[in-house]
Protein backbone atom coordinates (compact mmCIF):
# COMPACT_ATOMS: atom_id res chain seq x y z
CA UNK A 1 -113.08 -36.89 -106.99
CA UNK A 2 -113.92 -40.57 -106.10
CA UNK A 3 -112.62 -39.80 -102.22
CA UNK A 4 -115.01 -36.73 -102.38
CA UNK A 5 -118.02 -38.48 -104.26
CA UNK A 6 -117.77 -41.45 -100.94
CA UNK A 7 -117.82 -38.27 -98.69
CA UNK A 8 -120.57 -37.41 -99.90
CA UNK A 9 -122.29 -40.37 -100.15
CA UNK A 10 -122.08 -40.73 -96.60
CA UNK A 11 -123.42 -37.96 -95.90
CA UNK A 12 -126.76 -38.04 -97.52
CA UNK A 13 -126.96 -42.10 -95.93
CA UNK A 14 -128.97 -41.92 -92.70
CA UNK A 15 -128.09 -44.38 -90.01
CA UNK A 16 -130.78 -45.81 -87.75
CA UNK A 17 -128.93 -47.69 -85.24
CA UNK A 18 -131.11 -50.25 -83.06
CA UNK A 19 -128.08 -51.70 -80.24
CA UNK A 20 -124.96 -51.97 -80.67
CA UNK A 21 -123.32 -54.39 -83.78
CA UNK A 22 -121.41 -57.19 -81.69
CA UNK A 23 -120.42 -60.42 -82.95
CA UNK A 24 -123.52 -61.33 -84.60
CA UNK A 25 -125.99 -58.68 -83.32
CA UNK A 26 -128.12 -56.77 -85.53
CA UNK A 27 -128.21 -53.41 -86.79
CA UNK A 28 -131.20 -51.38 -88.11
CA UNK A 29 -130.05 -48.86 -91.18
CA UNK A 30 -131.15 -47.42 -94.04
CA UNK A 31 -129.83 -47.29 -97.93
CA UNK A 32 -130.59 -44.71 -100.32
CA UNK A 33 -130.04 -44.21 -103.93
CA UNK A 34 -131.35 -41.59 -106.78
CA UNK A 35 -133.53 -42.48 -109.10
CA UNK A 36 -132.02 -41.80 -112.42
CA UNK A 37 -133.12 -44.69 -114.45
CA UNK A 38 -135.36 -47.64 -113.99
CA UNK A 39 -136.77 -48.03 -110.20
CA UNK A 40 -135.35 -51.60 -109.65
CA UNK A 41 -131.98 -50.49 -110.29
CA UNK A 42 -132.39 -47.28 -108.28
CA UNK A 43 -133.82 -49.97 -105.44
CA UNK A 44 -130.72 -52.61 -105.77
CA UNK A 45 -128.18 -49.63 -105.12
CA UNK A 46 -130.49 -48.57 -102.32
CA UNK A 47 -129.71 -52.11 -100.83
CA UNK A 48 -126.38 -52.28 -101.23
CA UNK A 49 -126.19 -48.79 -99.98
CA UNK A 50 -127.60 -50.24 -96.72
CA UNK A 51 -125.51 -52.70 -96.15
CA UNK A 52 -122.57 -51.14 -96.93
CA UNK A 53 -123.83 -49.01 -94.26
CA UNK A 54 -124.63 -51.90 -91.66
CA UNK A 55 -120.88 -52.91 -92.29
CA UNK A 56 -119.58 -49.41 -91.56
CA UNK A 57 -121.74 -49.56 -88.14
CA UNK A 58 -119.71 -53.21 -87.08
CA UNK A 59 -116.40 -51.06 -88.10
CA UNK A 60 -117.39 -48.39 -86.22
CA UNK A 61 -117.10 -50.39 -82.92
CA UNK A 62 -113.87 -51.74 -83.37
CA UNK A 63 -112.01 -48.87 -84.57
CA UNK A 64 -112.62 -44.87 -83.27
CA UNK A 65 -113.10 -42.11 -85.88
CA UNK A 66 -109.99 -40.61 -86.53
CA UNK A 67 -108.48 -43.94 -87.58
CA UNK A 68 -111.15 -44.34 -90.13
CA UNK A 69 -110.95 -41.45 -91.68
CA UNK A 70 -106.93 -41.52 -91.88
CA UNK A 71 -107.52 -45.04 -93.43
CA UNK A 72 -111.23 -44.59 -95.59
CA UNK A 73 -109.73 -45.21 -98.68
CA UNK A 74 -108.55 -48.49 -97.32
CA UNK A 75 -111.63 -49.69 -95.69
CA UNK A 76 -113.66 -48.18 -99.27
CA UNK A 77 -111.12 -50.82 -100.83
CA UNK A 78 -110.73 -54.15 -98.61
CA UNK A 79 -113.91 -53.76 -96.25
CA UNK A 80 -117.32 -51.57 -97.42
CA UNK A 81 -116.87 -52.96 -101.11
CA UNK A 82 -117.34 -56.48 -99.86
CA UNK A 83 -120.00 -55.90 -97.65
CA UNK A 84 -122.73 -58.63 -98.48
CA UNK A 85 -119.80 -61.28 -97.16
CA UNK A 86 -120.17 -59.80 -94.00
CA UNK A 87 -123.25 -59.47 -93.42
CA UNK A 88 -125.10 -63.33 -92.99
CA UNK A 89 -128.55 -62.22 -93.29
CA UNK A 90 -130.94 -59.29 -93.41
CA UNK A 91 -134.58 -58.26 -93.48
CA UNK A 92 -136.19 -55.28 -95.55
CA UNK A 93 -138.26 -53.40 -92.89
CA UNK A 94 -139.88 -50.61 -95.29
CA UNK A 95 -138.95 -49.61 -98.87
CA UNK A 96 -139.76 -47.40 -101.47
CA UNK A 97 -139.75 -43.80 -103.66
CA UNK A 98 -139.41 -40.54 -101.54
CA UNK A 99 -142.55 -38.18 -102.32
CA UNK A 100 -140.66 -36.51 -104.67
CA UNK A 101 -139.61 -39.02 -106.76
CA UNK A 102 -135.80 -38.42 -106.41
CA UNK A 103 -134.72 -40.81 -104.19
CA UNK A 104 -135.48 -44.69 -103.54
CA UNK A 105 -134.75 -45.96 -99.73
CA UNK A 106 -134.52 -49.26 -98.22
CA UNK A 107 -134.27 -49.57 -94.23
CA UNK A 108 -133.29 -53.08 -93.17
CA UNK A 109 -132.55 -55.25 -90.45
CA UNK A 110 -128.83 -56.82 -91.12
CA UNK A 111 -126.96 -59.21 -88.58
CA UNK A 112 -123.67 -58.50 -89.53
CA UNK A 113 -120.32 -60.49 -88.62
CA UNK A 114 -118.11 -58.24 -86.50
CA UNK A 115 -115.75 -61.05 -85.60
CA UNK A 116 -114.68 -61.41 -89.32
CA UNK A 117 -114.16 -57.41 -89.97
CA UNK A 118 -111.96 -57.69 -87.13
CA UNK A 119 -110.11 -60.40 -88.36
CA UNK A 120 -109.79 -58.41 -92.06
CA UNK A 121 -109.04 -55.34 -90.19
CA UNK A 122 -106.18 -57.00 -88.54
CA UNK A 123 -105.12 -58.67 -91.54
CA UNK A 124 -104.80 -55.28 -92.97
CA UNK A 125 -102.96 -53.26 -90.06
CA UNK A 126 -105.15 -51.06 -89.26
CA UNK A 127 -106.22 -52.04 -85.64
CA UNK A 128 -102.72 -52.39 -84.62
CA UNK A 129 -101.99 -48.85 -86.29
CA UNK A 130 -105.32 -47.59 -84.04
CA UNK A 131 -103.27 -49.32 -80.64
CA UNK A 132 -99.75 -47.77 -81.75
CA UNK A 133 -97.82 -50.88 -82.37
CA UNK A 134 -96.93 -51.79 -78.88
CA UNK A 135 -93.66 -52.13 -77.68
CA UNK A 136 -92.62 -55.54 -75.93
CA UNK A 137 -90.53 -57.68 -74.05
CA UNK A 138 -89.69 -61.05 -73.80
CA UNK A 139 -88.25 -62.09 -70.53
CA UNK A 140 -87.31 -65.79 -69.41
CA UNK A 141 -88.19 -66.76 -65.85
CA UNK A 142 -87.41 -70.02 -64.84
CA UNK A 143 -90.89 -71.52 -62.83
CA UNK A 144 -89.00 -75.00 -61.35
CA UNK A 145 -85.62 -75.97 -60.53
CA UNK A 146 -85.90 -78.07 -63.47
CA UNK A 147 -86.31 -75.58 -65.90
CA UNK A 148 -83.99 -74.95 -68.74
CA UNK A 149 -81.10 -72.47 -68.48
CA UNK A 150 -81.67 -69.23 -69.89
CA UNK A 151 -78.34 -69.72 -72.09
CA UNK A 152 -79.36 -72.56 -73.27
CA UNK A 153 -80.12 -73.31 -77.36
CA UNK A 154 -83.35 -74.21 -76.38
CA UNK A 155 -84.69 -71.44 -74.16
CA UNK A 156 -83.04 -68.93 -77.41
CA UNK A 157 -85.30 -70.67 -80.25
CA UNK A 158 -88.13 -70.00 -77.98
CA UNK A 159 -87.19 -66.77 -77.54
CA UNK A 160 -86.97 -66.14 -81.22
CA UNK A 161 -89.99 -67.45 -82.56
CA UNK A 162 -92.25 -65.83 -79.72
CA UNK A 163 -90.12 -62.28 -80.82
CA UNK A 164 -91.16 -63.27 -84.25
CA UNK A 165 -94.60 -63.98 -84.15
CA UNK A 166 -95.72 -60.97 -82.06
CA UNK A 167 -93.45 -58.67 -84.29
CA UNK A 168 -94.52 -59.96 -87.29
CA UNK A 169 -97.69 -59.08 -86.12
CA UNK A 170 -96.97 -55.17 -85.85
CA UNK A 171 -96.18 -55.57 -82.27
CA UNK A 172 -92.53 -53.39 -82.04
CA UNK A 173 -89.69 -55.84 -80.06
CA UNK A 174 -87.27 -53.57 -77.30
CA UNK A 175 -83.75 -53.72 -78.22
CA UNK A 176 -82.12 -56.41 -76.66
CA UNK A 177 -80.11 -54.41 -74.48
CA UNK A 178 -82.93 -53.70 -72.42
CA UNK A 179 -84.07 -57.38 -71.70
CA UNK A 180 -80.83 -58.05 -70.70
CA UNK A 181 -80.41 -55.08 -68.41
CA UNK A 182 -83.79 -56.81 -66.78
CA UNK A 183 -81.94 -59.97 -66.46
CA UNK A 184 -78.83 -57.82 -64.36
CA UNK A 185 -80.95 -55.97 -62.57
CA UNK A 186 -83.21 -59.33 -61.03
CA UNK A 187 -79.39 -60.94 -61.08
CA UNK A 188 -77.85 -57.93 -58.69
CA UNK A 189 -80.54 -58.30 -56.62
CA UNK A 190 -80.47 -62.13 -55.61
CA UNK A 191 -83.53 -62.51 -56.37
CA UNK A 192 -84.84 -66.49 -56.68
CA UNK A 193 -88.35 -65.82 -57.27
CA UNK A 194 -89.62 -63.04 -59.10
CA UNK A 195 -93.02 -61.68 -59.14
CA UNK A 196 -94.94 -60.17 -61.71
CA UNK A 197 -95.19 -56.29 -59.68
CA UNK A 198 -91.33 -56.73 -59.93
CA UNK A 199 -90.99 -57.76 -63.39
CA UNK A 200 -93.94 -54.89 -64.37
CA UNK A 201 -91.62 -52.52 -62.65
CA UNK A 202 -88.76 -52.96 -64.44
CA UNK A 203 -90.62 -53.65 -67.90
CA UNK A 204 -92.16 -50.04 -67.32
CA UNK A 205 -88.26 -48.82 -66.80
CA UNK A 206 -87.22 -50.04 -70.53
CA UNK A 207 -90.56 -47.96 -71.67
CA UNK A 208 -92.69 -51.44 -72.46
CA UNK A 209 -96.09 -51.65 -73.07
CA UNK A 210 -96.41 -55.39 -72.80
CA UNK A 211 -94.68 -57.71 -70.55
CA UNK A 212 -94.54 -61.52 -72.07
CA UNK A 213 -93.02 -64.20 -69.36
CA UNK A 214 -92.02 -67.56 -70.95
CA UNK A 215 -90.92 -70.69 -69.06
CA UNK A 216 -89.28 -74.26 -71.19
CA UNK A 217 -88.87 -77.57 -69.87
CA UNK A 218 -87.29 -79.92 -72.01
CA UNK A 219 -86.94 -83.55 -71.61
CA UNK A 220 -85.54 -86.62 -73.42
CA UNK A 221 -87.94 -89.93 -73.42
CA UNK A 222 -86.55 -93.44 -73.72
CA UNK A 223 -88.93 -96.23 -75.75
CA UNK A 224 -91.54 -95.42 -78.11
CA UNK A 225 -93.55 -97.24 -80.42
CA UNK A 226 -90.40 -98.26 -82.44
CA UNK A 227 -87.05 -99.77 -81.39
CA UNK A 228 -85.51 -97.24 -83.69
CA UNK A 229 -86.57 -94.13 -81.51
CA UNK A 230 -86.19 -92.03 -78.66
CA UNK A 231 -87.64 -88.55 -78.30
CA UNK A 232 -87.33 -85.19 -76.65
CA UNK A 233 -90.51 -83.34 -75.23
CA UNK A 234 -90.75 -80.21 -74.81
CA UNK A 235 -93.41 -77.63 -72.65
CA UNK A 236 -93.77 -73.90 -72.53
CA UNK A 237 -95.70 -71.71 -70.56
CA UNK A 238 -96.43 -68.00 -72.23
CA UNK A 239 -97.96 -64.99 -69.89
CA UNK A 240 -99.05 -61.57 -71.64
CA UNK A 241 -98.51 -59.40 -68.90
CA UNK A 242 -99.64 -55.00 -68.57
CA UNK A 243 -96.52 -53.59 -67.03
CA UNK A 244 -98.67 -50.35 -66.16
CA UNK A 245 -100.86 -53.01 -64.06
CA UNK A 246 -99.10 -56.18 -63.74
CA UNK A 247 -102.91 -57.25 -64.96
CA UNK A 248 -101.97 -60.61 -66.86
CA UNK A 249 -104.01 -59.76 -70.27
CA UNK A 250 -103.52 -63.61 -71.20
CA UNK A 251 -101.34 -67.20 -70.80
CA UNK A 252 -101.28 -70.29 -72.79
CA UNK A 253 -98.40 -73.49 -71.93
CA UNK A 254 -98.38 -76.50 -74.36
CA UNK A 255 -96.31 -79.70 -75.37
CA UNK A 256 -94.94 -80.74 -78.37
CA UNK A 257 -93.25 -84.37 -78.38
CA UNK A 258 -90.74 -85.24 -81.25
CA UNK A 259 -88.85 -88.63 -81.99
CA UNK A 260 -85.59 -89.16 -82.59
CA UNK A 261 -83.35 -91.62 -83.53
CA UNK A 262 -81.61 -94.23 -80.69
CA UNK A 263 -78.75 -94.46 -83.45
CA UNK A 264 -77.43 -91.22 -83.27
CA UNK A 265 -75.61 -89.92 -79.80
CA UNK A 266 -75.04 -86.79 -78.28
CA UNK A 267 -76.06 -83.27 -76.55
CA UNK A 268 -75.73 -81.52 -79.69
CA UNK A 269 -78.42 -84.17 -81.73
CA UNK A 270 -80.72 -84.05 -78.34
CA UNK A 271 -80.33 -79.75 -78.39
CA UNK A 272 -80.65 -79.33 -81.92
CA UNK A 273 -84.10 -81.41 -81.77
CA UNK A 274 -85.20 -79.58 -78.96
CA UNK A 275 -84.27 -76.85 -80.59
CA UNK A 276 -86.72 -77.37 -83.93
CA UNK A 277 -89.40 -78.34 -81.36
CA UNK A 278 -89.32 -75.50 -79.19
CA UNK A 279 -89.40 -73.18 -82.68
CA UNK A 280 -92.15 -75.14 -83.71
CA UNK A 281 -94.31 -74.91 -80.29
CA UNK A 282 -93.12 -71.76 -79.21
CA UNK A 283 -95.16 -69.90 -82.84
CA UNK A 284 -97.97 -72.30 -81.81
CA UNK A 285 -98.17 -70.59 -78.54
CA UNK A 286 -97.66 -67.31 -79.10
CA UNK A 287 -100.07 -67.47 -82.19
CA UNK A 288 -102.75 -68.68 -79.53
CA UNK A 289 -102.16 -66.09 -77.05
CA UNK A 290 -101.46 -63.26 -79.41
CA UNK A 291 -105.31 -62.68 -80.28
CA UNK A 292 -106.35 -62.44 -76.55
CA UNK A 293 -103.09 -59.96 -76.51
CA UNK A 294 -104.50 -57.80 -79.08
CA UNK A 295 -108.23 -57.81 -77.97
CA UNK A 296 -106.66 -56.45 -74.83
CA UNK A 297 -105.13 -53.38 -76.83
CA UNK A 298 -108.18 -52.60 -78.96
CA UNK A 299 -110.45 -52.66 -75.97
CA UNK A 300 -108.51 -49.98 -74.11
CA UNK A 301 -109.01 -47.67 -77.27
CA UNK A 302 -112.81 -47.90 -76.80
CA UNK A 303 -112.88 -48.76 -72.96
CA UNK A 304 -109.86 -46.53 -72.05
CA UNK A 305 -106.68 -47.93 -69.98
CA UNK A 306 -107.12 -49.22 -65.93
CA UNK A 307 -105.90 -47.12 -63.23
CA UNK A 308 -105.78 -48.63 -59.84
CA UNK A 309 -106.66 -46.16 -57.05
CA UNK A 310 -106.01 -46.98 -53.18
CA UNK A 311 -108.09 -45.09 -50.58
CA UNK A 312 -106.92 -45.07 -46.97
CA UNK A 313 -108.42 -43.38 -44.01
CA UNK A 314 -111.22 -41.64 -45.33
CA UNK A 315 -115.03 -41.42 -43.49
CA UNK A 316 -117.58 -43.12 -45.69
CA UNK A 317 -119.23 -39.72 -46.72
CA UNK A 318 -115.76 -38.48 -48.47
CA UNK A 319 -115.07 -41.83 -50.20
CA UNK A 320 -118.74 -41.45 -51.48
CA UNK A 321 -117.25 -37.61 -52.86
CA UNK A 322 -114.37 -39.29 -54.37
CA UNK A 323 -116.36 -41.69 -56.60
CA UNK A 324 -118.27 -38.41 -57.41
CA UNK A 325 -115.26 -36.83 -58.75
CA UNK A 326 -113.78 -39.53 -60.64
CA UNK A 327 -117.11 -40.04 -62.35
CA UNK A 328 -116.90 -36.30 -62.94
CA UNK A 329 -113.48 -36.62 -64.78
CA UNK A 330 -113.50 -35.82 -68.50
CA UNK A 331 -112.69 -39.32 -69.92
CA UNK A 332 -114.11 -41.37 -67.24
CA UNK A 333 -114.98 -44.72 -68.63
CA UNK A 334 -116.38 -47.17 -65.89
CA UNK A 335 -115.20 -48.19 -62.82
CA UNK A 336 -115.35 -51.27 -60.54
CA UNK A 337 -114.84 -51.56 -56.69
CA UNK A 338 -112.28 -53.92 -55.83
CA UNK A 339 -112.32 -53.33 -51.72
CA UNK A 340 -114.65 -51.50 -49.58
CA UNK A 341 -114.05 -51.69 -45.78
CA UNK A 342 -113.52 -49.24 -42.88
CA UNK A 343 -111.05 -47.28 -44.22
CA UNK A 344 -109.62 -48.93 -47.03
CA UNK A 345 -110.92 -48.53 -50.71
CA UNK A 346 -109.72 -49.63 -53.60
CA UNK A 347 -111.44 -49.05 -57.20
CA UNK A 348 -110.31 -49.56 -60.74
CA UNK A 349 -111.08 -46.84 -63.08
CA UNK A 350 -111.37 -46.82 -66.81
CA UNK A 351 -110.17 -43.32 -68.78
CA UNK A 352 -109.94 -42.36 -72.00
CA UNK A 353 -106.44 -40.40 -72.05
CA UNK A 354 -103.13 -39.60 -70.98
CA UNK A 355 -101.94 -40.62 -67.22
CA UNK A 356 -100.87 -37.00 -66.51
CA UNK A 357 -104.61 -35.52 -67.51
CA UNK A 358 -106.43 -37.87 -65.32
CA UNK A 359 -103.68 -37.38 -62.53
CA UNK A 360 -104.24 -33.76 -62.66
CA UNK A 361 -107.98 -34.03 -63.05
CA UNK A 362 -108.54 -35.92 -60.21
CA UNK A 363 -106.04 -34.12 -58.07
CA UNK A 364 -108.04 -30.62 -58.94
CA UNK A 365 -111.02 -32.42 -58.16
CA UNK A 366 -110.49 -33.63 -55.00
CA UNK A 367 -109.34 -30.28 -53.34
CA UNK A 368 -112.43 -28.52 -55.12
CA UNK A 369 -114.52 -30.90 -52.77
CA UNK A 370 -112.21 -30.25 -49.71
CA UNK A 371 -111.19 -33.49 -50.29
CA UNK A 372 -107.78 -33.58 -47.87
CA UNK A 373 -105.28 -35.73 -48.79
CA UNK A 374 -101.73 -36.86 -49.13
CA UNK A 375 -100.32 -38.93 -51.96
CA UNK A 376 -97.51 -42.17 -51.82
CA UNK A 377 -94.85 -42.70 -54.88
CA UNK A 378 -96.24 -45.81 -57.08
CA UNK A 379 -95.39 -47.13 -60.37
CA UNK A 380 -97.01 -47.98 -63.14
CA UNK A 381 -100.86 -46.69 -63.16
CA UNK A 382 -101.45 -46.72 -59.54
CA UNK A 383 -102.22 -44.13 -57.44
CA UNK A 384 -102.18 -44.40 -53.28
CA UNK A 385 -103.99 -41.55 -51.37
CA UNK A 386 -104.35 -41.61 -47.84
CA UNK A 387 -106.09 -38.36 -45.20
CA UNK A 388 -104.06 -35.89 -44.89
CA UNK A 389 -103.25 -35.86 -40.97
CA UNK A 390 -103.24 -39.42 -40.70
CA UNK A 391 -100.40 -42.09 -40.37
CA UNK A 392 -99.31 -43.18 -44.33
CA UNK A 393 -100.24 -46.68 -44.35
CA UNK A 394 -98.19 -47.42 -46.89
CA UNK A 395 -94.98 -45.93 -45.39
CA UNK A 396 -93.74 -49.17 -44.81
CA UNK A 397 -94.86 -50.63 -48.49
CA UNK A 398 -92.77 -50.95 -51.50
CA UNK A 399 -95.86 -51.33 -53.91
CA UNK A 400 -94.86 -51.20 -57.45
């Protein structure tokens, strides 16, 4: 009965939006309540009625329908019933009884604070239950010949406290099988130097939807303020890396110094203090670069996921069609032109869907228009056309 009564309640609330709620934008919307006892009652729950309603409008741009209705009893609980604290100030624009008595209404103008919903809504789980819980992978590439070996107790506690944070925050970590079949595969290969369409490649293999690339240095340091001390420093570099892309979403490096004592001796002291600091500084890291990381995931639920589409050989008056069609696509977000020149065009697309629906919309498209073309093998979410009776330009290409 109380799930149906809030149904119903928002219902009979009418919304009159004025631009969309951002991190401190305003919001134009309007409260109503029955009048079953004294007016200035009837008026305070037509306030709070509108502002629980200006709050509902800042979670309705962070999360999409269907997650708020699987999770409205939640959001009735942790988020609408605390909706003055989120909203920092308002003004009444008009007020008063409807004609017939029945109803009081209050329309106001609320700024309302997006960036903490989002932080409550995280807190909560719900935008990382809108994004799917990710899956990830952790992957150690050394940058410099001084870099630490992979082996090494070091380069492990990093490894376990960046697996940590990011799973602790709903992201899901791959089975360690798979990172280490990354490590054989780069291994069988001889490869020195590793780039990120390779590493995307073979992070899309193992089914990942986030790539993270760490580096560690560590160091000991003579002197110090006391006679008493040395110390070990240590730095890491984090990436957030799209395997679908090889886009890096994010990347954050830091340095954490510790003492230690010129008394005690050894590789084992040195590791084990290296050790605690790369722990420490490797959950300082990843808790930096972990918000970027999931702003990246919650905008492709409302901006839709990248595709990267290469255009060779085409006249200008077909390329022009092409846009046309991809604009055309059911799902179609934006798009951005990376490259225009005689014959080459690249353009990033944002869609709202599966890979295989936009694949097959554009593909339907493009012969629809006469569009002739002829497609090359690519990874990830790319997608290489070139005119059909023309030489493939990327014959020669390995592009991941």
């Amino acid at each position: 009965m109380k799930k149906f009564f809030y149904l119903m309640a928002f219902a009979m609330s009418v919304f009159l939006i004025s631009g969309t709620v951002a991190f401190g934008e305003s919001v134009t919307v309007q409260g109503m309540a029955g009048i079953s006892g004294s007016q200035s009652q009837a008026r305070e729950a037509a306030l709070q009625d509108a502002l629980r309603n200006a709050v509902e409008q800042g979670v309705g741009t962070l999360i999409d329908s269907k997650t708020k209705v699987a999770n409205f009893e939640v959001l009735e609980d942790k988020i609408y019933s605390r909706a003055k604290g989120y909203v920092t100030n308002y003004d009444i624009l008009s007020e008063g009884a409807t004609s017939d008595g029945s109803l009081y209404t209050v329309t106001i103008k609320a700024d309302v604070q997006t960036a903490n919903i989002k932080n409550d809504l995280r807190a909560i789980g719900i935008l990382m239950e809108q994004v799917g819980n990710p899956r990830f992978m952790a992957v150690y590439i050394p940058e410099t010949k001084s870099s630490m070996n992979r082996r090494s107790r070091v380069v492990k506690a990093t490894e376990q406290s960046i697996n940590g944070v990011f799973a602790r925050k709903g992201f899901i970590v791959l089975d360690k099988m798979f990172v280490d079949n990354v490590y054989s595969e780069i291994e069988q290969a001889g490869r020195i130097d590793v780039d990120m369409d390779d590493l995307s490649a073979l992070a899309l293999k193992y089914r990942a939807d986030l790539l993270l690339v760490y580096d560690v240095h560590a160091a000991k340091k003579t002197g110090g303020q006391s006679k008493y001390f040395g110390g070990i420093i240590v730095e890491i570099a984090l990436r957030a890396v799209s395997p679908s892309t090889a886009d890096l979403i994010a990347q954050k490096r830091g340095d954490l110094y510790v003492k230690t004592m010129k008394s005690i001796t050894g590789s084992y002291y040195d590791n084990m203090q290296a050790s605690k600091a790369a722990d420490k500084l490797g959950k300082a890291i990843s808790n930096a670069i972990i918000g970027d990381t999931l702003d990246y995931f919650e905008r492709a639920v409302h901006a839709g996921t990248r595709f990267d589409l290469w255009f060779r050989n085409f006249e200008e008056e077909e390329v022009f069609t092409i846009v046309d069609v991809i604009e055309s696509v059911e799902g179609f977000k934006d798009r951005n032109v990376r490259n225009q020149s005689p014959g080459n065009f690249q353009l990033d697309v944002n869609y709202a869907g599966k890979k295989f629906d936009f694949q097959r919309s554009l593909y339907k498209g493009l012969k629809k228009e006469g569009i002739l073309f002829k497609t090359q093998q690519a990874k990830g979410n790319r997608f290489l056309f070139f005119k059909k009776g023309s030489d493939n330009p990327y014959a020669d290409m390995n592009i991941q």
